[in-house]
Protein backbone atom coordinates (compact mmCIF):
# COMPACT_ATOMS: atom_id res chain seq x y z
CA UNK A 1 -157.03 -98.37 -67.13
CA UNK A 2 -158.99 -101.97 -68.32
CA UNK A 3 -157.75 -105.23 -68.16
CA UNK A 4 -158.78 -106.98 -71.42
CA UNK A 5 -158.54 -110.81 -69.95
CA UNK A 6 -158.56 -113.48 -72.51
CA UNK A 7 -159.66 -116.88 -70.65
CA UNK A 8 -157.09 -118.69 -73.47
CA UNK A 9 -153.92 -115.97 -72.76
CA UNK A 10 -154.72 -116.28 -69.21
CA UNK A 11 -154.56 -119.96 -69.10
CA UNK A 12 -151.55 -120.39 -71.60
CA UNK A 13 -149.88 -117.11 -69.75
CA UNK A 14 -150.21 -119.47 -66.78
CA UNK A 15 -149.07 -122.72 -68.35
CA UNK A 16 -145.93 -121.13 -69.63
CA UNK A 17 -145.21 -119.72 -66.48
CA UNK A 18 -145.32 -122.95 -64.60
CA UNK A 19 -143.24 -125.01 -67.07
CA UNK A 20 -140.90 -122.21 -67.53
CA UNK A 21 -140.06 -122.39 -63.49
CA UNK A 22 -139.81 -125.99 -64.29
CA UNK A 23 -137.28 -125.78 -66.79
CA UNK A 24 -135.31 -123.18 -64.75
CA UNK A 25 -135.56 -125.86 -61.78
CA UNK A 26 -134.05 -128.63 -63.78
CA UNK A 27 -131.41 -126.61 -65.06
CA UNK A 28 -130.28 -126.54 -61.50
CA UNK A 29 -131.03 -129.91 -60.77
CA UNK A 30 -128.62 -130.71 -63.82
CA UNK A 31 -126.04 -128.53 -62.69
CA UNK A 32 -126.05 -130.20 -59.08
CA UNK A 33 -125.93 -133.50 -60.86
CA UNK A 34 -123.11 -132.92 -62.50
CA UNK A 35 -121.32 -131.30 -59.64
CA UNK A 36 -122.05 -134.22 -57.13
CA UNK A 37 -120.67 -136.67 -60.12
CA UNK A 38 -117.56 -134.76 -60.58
CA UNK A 39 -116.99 -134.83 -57.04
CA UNK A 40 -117.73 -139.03 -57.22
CA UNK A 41 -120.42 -138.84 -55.13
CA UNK A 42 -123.09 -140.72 -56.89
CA UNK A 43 -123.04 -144.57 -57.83
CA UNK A 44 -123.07 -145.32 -61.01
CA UNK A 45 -126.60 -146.95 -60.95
CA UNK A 46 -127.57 -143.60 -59.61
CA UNK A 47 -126.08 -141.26 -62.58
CA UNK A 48 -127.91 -143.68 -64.54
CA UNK A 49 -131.32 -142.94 -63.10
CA UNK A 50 -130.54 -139.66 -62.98
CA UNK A 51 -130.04 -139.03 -66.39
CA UNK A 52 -133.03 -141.04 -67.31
CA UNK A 53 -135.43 -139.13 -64.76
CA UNK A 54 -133.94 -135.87 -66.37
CA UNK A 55 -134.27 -137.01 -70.18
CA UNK A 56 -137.78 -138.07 -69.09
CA UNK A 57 -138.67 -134.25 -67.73
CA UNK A 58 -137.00 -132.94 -70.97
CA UNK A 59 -139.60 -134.92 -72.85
CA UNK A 60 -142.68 -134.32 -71.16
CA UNK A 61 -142.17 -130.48 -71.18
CA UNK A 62 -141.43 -130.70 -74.75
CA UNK A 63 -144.88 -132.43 -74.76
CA UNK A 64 -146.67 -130.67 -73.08
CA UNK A 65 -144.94 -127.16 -74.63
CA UNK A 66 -145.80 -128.91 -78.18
CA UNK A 67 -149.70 -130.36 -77.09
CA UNK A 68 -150.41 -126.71 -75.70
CA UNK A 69 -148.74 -124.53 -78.19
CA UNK A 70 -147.26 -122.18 -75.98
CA UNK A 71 -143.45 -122.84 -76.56
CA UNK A 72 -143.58 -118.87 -77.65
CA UNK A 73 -144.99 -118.29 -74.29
CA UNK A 74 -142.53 -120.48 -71.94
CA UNK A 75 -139.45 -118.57 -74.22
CA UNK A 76 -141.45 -114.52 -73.43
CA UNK A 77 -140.90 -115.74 -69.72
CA UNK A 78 -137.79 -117.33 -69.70
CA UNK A 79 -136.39 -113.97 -71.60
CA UNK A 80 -138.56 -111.76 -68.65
CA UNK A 81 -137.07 -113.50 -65.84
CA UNK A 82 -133.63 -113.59 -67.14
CA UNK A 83 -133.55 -109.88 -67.67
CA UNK A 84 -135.56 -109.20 -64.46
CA UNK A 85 -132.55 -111.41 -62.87
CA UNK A 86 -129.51 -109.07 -64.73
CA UNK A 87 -131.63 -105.86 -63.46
CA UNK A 88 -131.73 -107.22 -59.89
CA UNK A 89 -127.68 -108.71 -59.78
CA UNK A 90 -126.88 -105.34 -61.20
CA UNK A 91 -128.93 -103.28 -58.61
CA UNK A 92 -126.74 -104.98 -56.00
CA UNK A 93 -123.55 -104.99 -57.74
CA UNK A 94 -124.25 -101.08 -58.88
CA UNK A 95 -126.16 -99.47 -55.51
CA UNK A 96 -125.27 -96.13 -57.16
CA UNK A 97 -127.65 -97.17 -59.84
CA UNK A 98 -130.33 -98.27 -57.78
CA UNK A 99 -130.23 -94.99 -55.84
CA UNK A 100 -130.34 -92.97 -59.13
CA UNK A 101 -133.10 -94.68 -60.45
CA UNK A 102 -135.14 -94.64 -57.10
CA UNK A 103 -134.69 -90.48 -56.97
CA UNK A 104 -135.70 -90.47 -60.67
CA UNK A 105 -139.23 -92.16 -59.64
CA UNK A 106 -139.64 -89.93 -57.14
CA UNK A 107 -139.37 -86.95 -59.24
């Protein structure tokens, strides 16, 4: 079996890897945000540079997703990881599964 590399697939395969796992990180950063200002734990000078460091990331992925043209590329990996995510909660949720699936690769 051949690997047909494409220096251009490679490098935007890459790219949209990277500013996938970036997007996924602020999405938690956002959701920890909100929690600690729920819970009145950040000034009000600080929600404000929060949301302006955050609306700042927003834009330079968009940027940088737009410049590059791989916004197809960031969504392929997004989609991979979330359904590589569901597979793995539901292998530890559902053992049974996992120990079905395991004898059928054996076989």
């Amino acid at each position: 079996m051949s690997v047909n590399l494409d220096e251009g697939n490679l490098k935007d395969g890459l790219l949209g890897l990277v500013v996938a796992l970036v997007e996924i990180i602020q999405e938690l950063l956002e959701r920890q945000a909100l929690r600690r200002m729920e819970s009145g734990s950040l000034s009000d000078c600080e929600i404000e540079r929060l949301g302006e460091a955050l609306s700042e990331l927003t834009e330079a992925l968009a940027k940088i997703k737009s410049d590059n043209n791989i916004e197809d590329a960031v969504q392929l990996v997004r989609t991979d990881l979330d359904l590589a995510a569901e597979d793995l909660i539901d292998k530890f949720l559902n053992p049974a599964s996992w120990n079905e699936e395991s004898q059928k690769e054996e076989s």
